[in-house]
C-alpha atoms as a PDB file:
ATOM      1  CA  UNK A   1     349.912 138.700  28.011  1.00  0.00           C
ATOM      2  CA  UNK A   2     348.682 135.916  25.695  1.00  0.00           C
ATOM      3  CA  UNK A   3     348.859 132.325  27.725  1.00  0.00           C
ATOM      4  CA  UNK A   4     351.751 130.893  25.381  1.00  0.00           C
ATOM      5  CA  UNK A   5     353.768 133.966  26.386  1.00  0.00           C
ATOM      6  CA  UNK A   6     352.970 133.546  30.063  1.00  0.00           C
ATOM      7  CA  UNK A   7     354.241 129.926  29.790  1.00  0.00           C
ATOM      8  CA  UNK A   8     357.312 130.647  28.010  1.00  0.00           C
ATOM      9  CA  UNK A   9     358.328 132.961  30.513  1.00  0.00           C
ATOM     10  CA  UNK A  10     357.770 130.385  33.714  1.00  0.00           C
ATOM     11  CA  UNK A  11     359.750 127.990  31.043  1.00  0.00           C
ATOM     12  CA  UNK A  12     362.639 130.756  30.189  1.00  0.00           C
ATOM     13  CA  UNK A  13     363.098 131.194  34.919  1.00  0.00           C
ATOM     14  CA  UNK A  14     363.412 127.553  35.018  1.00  0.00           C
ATOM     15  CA  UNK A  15     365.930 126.886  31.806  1.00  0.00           C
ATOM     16  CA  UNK A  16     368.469 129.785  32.912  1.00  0.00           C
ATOM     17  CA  UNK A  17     367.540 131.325  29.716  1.00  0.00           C
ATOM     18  CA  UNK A  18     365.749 134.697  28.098  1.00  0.00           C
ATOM     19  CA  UNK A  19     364.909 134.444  24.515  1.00  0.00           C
ATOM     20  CA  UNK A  20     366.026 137.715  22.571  1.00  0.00           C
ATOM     21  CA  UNK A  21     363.515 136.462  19.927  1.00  0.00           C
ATOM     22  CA  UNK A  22     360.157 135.391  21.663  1.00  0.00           C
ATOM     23  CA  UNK A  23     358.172 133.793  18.544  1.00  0.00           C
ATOM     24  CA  UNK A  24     362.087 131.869  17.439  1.00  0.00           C
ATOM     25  CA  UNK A  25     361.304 130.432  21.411  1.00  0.00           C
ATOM     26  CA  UNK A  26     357.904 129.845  20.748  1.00  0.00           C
ATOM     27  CA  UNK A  27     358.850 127.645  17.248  1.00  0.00           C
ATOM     28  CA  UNK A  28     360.777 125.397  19.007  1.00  0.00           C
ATOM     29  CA  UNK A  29     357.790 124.617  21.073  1.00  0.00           C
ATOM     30  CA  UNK A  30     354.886 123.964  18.303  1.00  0.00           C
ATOM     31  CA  UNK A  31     354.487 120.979  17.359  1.00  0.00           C
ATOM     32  CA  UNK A  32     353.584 119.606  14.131  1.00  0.00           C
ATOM     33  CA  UNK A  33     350.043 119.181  15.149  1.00  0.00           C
ATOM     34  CA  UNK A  34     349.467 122.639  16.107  1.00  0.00           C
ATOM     35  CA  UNK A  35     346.368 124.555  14.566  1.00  0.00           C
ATOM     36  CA  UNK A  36     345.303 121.107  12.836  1.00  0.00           C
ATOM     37  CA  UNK A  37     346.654 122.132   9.803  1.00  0.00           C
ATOM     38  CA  UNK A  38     344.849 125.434   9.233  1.00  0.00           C
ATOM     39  CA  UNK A  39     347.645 127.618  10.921  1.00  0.00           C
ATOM     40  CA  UNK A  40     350.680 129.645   9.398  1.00  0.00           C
ATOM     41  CA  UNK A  41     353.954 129.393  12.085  1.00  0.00           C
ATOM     42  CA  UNK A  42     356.724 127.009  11.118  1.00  0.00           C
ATOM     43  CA  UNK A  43     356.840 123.525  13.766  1.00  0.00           C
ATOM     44  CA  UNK A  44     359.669 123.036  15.870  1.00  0.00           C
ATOM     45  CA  UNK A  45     361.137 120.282  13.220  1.00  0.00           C
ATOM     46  CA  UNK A  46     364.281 122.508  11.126  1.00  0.00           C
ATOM     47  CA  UNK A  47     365.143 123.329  14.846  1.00  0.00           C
ATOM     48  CA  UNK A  48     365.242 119.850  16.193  1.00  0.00           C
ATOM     49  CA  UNK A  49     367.851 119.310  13.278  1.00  0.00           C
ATOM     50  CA  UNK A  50     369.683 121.947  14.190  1.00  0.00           C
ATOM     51  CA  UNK A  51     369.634 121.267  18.237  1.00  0.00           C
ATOM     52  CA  UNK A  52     370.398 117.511  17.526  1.00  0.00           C
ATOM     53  CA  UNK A  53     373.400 118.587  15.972  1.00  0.00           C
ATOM     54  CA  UNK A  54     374.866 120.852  18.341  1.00  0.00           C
ATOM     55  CA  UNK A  55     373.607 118.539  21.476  1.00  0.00           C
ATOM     56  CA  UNK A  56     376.022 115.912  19.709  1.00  0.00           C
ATOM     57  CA  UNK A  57     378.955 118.543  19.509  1.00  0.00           C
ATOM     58  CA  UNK A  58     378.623 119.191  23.269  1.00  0.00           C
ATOM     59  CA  UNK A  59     378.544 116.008  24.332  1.00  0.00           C
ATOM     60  CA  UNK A  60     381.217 114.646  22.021  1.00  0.00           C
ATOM     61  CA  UNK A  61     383.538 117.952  23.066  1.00  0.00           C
ATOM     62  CA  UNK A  62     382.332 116.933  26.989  1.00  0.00           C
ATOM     63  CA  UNK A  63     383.734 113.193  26.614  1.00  0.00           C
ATOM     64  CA  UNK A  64     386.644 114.031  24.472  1.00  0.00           C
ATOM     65  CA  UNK A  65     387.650 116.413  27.670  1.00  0.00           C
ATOM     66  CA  UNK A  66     386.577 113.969  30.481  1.00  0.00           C
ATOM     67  CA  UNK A  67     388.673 110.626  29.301  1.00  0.00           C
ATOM     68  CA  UNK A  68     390.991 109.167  27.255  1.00  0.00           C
ATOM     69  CA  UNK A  69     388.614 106.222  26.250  1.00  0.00           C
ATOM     70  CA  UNK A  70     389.011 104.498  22.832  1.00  0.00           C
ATOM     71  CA  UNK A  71     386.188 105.668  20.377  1.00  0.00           C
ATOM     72  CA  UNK A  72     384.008 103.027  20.993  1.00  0.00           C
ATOM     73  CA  UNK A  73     383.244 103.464  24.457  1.00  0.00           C
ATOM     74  CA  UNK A  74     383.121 107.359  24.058  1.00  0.00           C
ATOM     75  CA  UNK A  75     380.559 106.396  21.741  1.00  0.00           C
ATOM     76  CA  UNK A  76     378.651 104.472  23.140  1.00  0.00           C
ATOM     77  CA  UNK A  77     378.572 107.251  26.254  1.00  0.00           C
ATOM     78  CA  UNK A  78     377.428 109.509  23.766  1.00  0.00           C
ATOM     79  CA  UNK A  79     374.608 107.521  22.546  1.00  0.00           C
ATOM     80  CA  UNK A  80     373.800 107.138  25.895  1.00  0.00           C
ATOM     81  CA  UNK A  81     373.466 111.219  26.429  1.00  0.00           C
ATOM     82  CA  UNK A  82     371.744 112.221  23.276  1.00  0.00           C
ATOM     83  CA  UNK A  83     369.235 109.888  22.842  1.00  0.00           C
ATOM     84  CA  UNK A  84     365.529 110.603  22.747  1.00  0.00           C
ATOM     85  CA  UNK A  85     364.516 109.469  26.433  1.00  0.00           C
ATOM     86  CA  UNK A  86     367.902 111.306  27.748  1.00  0.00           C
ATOM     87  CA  UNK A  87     366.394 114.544  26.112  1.00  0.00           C
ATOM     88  CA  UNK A  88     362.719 113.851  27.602  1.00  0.00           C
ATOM     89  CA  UNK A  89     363.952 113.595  30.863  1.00  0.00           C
ATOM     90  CA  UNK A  90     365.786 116.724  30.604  1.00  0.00           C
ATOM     91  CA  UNK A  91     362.509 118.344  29.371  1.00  0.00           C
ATOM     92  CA  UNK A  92     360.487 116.841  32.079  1.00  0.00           C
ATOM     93  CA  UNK A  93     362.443 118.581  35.053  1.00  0.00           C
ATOM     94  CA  UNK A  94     362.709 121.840  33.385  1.00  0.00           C
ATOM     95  CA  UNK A  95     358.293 121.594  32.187  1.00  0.00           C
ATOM     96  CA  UNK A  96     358.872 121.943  28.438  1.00  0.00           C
ATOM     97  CA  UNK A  97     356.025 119.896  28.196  1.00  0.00           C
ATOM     98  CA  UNK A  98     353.928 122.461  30.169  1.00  0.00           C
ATOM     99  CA  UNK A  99     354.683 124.866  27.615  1.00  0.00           C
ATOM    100  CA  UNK A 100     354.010 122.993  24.380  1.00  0.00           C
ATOM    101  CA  UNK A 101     351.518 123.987  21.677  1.00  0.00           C
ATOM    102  CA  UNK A 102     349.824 121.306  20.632  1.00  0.00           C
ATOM    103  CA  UNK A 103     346.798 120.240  19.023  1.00  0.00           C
ATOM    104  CA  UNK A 104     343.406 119.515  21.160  1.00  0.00           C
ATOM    105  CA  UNK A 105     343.682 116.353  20.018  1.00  0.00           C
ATOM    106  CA  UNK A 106     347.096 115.378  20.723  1.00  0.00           C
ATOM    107  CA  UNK A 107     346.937 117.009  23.719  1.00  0.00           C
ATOM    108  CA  UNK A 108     343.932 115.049  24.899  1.00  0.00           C
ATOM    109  CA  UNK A 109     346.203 111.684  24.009  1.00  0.00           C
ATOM    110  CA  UNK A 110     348.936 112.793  26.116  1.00  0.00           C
ATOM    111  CA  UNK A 111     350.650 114.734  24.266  1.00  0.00           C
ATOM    112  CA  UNK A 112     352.690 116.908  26.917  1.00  0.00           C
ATOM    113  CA  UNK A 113     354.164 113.581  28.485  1.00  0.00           C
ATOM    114  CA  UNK A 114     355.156 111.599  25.573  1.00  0.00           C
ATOM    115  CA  UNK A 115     359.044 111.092  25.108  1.00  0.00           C
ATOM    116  CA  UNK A 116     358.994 111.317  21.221  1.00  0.00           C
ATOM    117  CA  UNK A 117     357.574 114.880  21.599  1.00  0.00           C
ATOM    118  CA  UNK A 118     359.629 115.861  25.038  1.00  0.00           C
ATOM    119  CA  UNK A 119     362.859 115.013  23.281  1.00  0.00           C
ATOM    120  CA  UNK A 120     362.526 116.509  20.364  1.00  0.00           C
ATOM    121  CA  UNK A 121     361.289 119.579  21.926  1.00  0.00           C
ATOM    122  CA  UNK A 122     364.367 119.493  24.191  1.00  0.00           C
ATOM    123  CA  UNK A 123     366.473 119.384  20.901  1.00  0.00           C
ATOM    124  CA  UNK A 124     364.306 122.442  19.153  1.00  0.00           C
ATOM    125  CA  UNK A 125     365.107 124.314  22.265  1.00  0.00           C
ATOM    126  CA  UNK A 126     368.888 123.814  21.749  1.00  0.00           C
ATOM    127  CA  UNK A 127     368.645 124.953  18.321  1.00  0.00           C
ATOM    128  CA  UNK A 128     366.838 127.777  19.043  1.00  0.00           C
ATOM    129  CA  UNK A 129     369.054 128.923  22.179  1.00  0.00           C
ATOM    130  CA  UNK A 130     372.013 128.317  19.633  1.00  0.00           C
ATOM    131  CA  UNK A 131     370.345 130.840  16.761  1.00  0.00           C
ATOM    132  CA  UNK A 132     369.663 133.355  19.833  1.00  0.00           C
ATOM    133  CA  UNK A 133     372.336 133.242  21.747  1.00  0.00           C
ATOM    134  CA  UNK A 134     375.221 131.485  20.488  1.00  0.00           C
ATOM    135  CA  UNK A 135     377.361 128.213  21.038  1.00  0.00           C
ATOM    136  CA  UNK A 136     378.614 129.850  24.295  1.00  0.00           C
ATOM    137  CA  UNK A 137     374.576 129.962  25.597  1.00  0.00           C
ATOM    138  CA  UNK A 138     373.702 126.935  24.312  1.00  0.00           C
ATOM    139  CA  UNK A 139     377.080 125.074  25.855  1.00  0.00           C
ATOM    140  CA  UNK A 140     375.870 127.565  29.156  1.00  0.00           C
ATOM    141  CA  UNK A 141     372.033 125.479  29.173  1.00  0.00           C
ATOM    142  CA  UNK A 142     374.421 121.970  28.051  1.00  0.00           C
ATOM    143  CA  UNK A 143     376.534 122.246  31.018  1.00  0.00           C
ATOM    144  CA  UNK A 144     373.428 122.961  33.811  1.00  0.00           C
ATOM    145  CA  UNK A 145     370.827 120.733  32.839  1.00  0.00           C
ATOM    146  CA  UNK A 146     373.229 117.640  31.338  1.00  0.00           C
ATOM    147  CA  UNK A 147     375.678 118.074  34.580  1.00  0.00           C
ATOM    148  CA  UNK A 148     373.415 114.950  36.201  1.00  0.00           C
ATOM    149  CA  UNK A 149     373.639 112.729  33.259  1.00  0.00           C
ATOM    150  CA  UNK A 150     376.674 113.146  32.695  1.00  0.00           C
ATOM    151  CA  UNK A 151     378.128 112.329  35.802  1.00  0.00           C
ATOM    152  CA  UNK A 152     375.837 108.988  36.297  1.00  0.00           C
ATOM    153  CA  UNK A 153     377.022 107.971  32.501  1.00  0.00           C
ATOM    154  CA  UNK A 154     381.054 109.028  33.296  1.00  0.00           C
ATOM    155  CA  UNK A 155     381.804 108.385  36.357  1.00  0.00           C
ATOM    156  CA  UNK A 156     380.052 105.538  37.393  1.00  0.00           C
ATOM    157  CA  UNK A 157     382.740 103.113  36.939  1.00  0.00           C
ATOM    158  CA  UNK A 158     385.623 105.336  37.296  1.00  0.00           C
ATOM    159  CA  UNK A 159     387.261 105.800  40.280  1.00  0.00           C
ATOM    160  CA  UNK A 160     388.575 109.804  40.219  1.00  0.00           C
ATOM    161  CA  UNK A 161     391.972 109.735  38.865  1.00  0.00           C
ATOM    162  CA  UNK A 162     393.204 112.269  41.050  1.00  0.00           C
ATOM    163  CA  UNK A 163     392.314 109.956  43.583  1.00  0.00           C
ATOM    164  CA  UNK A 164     393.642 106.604  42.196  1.00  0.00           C
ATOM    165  CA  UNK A 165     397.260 108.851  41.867  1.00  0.00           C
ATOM    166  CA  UNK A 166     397.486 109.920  45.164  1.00  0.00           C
ATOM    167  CA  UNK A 167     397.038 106.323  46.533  1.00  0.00           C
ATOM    168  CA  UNK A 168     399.344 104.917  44.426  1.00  0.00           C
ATOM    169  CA  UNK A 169     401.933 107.163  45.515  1.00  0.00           C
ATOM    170  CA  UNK A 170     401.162 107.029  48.470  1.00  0.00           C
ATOM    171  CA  UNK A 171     401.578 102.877  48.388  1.00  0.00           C
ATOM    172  CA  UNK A 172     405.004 103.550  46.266  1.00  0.00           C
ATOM    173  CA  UNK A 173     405.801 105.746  49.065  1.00  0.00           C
ATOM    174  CA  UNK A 174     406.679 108.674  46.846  1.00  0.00           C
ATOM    175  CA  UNK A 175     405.598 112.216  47.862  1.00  0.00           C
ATOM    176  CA  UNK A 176     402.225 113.483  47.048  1.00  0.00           C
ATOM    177  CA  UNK A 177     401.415 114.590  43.214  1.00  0.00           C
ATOM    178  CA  UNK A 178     402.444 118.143  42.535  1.00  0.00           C
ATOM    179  CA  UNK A 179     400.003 120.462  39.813  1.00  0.00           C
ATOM    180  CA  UNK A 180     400.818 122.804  38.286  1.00  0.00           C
ATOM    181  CA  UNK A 181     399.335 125.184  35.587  1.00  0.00           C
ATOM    182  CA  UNK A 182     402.009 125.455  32.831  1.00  0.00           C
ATOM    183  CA  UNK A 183     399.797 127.484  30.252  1.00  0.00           C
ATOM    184  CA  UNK A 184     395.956 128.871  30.164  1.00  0.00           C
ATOM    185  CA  UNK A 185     395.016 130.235  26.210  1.00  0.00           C
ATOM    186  CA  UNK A 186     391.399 131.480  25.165  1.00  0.00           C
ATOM    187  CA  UNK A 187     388.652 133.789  25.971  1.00  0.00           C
ATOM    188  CA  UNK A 188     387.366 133.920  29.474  1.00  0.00           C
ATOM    189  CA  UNK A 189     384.154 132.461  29.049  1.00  0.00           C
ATOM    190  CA  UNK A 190     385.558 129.589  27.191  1.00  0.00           C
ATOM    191  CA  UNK A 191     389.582 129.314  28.773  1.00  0.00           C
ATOM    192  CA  UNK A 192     391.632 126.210  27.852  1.00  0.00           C
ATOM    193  CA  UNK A 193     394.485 125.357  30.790  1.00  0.00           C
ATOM    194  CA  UNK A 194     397.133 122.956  30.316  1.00  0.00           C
ATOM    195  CA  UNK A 195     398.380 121.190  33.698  1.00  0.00           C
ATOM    196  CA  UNK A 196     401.438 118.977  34.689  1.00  0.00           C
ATOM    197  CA  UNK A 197     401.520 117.035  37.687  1.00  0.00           C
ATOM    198  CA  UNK A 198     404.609 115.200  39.400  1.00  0.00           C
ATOM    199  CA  UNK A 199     404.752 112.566  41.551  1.00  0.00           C
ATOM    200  CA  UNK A 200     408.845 112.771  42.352  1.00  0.00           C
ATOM    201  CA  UNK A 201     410.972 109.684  41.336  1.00  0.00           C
ATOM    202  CA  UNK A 202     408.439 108.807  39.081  1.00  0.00           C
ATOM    203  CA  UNK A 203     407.865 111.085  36.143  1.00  0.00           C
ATOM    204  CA  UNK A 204     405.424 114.324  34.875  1.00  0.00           C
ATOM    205  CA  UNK A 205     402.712 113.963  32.282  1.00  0.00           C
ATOM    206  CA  UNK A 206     400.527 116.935  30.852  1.00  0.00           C
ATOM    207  CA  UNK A 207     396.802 117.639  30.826  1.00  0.00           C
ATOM    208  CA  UNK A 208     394.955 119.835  28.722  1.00  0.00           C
ATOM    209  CA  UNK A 209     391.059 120.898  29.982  1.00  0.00           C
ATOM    210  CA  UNK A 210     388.320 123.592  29.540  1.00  0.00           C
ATOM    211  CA  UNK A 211     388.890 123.655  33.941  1.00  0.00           C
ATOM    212  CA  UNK A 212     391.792 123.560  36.242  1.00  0.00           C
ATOM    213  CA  UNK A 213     389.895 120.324  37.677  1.00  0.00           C
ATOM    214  CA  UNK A 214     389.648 118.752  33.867  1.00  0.00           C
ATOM    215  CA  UNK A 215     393.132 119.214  32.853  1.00  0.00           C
ATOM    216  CA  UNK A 216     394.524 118.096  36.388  1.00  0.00           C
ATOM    217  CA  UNK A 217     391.952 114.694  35.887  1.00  0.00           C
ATOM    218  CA  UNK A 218     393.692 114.528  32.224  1.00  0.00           C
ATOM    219  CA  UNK A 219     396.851 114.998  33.714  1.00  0.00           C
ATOM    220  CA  UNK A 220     396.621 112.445  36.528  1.00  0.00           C
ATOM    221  CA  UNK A 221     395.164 109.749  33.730  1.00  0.00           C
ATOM    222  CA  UNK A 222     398.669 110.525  31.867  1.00  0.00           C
ATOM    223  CA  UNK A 223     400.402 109.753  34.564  1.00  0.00           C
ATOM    224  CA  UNK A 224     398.555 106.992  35.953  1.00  0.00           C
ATOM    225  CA  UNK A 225     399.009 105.256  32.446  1.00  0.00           C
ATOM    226  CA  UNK A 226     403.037 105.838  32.335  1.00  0.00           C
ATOM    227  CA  UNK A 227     403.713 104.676  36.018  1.00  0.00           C
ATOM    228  CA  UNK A 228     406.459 101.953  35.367  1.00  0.00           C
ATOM    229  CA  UNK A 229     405.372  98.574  36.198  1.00  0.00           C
END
C-alpha cells in the first residue's frame, strides 16, 4: 500500500469516516504545492469552496435550532465556528495535517502545522465527505468533531433553559413543567419533533427540534419568554 494510502486510512479510523472514492479523499488533502508544479491531480481548492459552504449550512441550521437569538448574535456565533483557526483546530485533533501532501519545501517550512493550510484542509474534507457521502455524512462528521465548539461558543453564557423553567416554577410555586411530544415528521436519520411543555396556571408554548432535548430547550425558551410579569 502506497504511504498516502496508509495515511488516509489512520486519517479515515480517526474522522468516523470511509471514503467510497479514495483519490476524491486524497484531493482534498493535496495542497497547491504538491509535485512543485510538475504533477497532474487537481489541489484540494474547488473542494474547500464547496466544504466552506456546507460547514456554514451546518452551523447556521445548528444555531437556528439551539436559540432564538436575533441575527446578529447568531452571527457572530457563526463566525466564531467557521472561521479558519476553528477549522485548524478541528484538523489538529483528528491529524489531517499528518496526512497532507505537500511539497518538500513547504513541508520543510512547516507546512503540516500551519492554520491557513489545516483549515482549509478541514473544509476540503467536508466537501469531499459531502460529494461521497451526502449531507446526512457530512452533518454525521459536523455533529462529532464540532460537538466541543459548539458547546464552549453556545452555552457559555446561557444558563439551560430547562433549568431556568423549573426554578422559576418552582419560586412561583406552580407544579413542575410538563413535556410532551405533540408531533415527530421526517426520516429517521434526520427526524424533526415538535414539543409543548406546561407549567399549570401559567400557560404552554411549543418547540420544534432535530432532538427530543432541542425542541424541549426551544420549548422551555417559549415559555420562559411568555411568563407574565
Amino acid at each position: 500500500m502506497k504511504p498516502e494510502y496508509r495515511r488516509l486510512s489512520v486519517l479515515e479510523n480517526r474522522m468516523g469516516y470511509v471514503f467510497k472514492d479514495k483519490e476524491l479523499a486524497l484531493r482534498a488533502l493535496t495542497h497547491s504545492s504538491f509535485g512543485d508544479g510538475r504533477r497532474k491531480t487537481p489541489d484540494y481548492e474547488r473542494l474547500e469552496f464547496l466544504g466552506d459552504r456546507v460547514l456554514g449550512l451546518m452551523t447556521a441550521e445548528k444555531l437556528f435550532f439551539l436559540s432564538t437569538e436575533k441575527e446578529g448574535t447568531l452571527a457572530r456565533r457563526l463566525n466564531a465556528l467557521v472561521r479558519k483557526e476553528t477549522c485548524a483546530r478541528i484538523s489538529q485533533r483528528i491529524g489531517i495535517g499528518e496526512a497532507l501532501l505537500l511539497s518538500p519545501s513547504e513541508e520543510r517550512q512547516g507546512g503540516r502545522d500551519k492554520n491557513s493550510i489545516l483549515g482549509d484542509a478541514c473544509e476540503a474534507i467536508i466537501g469531499a465527505i459531502y460529494i461521497d457521502g451526502g449531507f446526512s455524512a457530512a452533518q454525521s462528521f459536523y455533529d462529532v468533531h464540532w460537538k466541543e465548539d459548539i458547546e464552549a461558543v453556545t452555552h457559555k453564557s446561557m444558563k439551560d433553559p430547562k433549568t431556568a423553567l423549573q426554578e422559576k416554577a418552582s419560586v412561583a410555586n406552580k407544579c413542575l413543567p410538563i413535556y410532551t411530544t405533540l408531533n415527530r415528521t421526517g426520516p429517521d436519520h434526520k427526524p424533526l419533533f415538535v414539543i409543548q411543555v406546561e407549567v399549570e396556571g401559567v400557560g404552554r408554548a411549543t418547540g420544534t427540534g432535530k432532538s427530543k432535548k432541542d425542541a424541549e430547550r426551544f420549548a422551555a425558551i417559549h415559555l420562559l419568554e411568555e411568563w407574565p410579569s
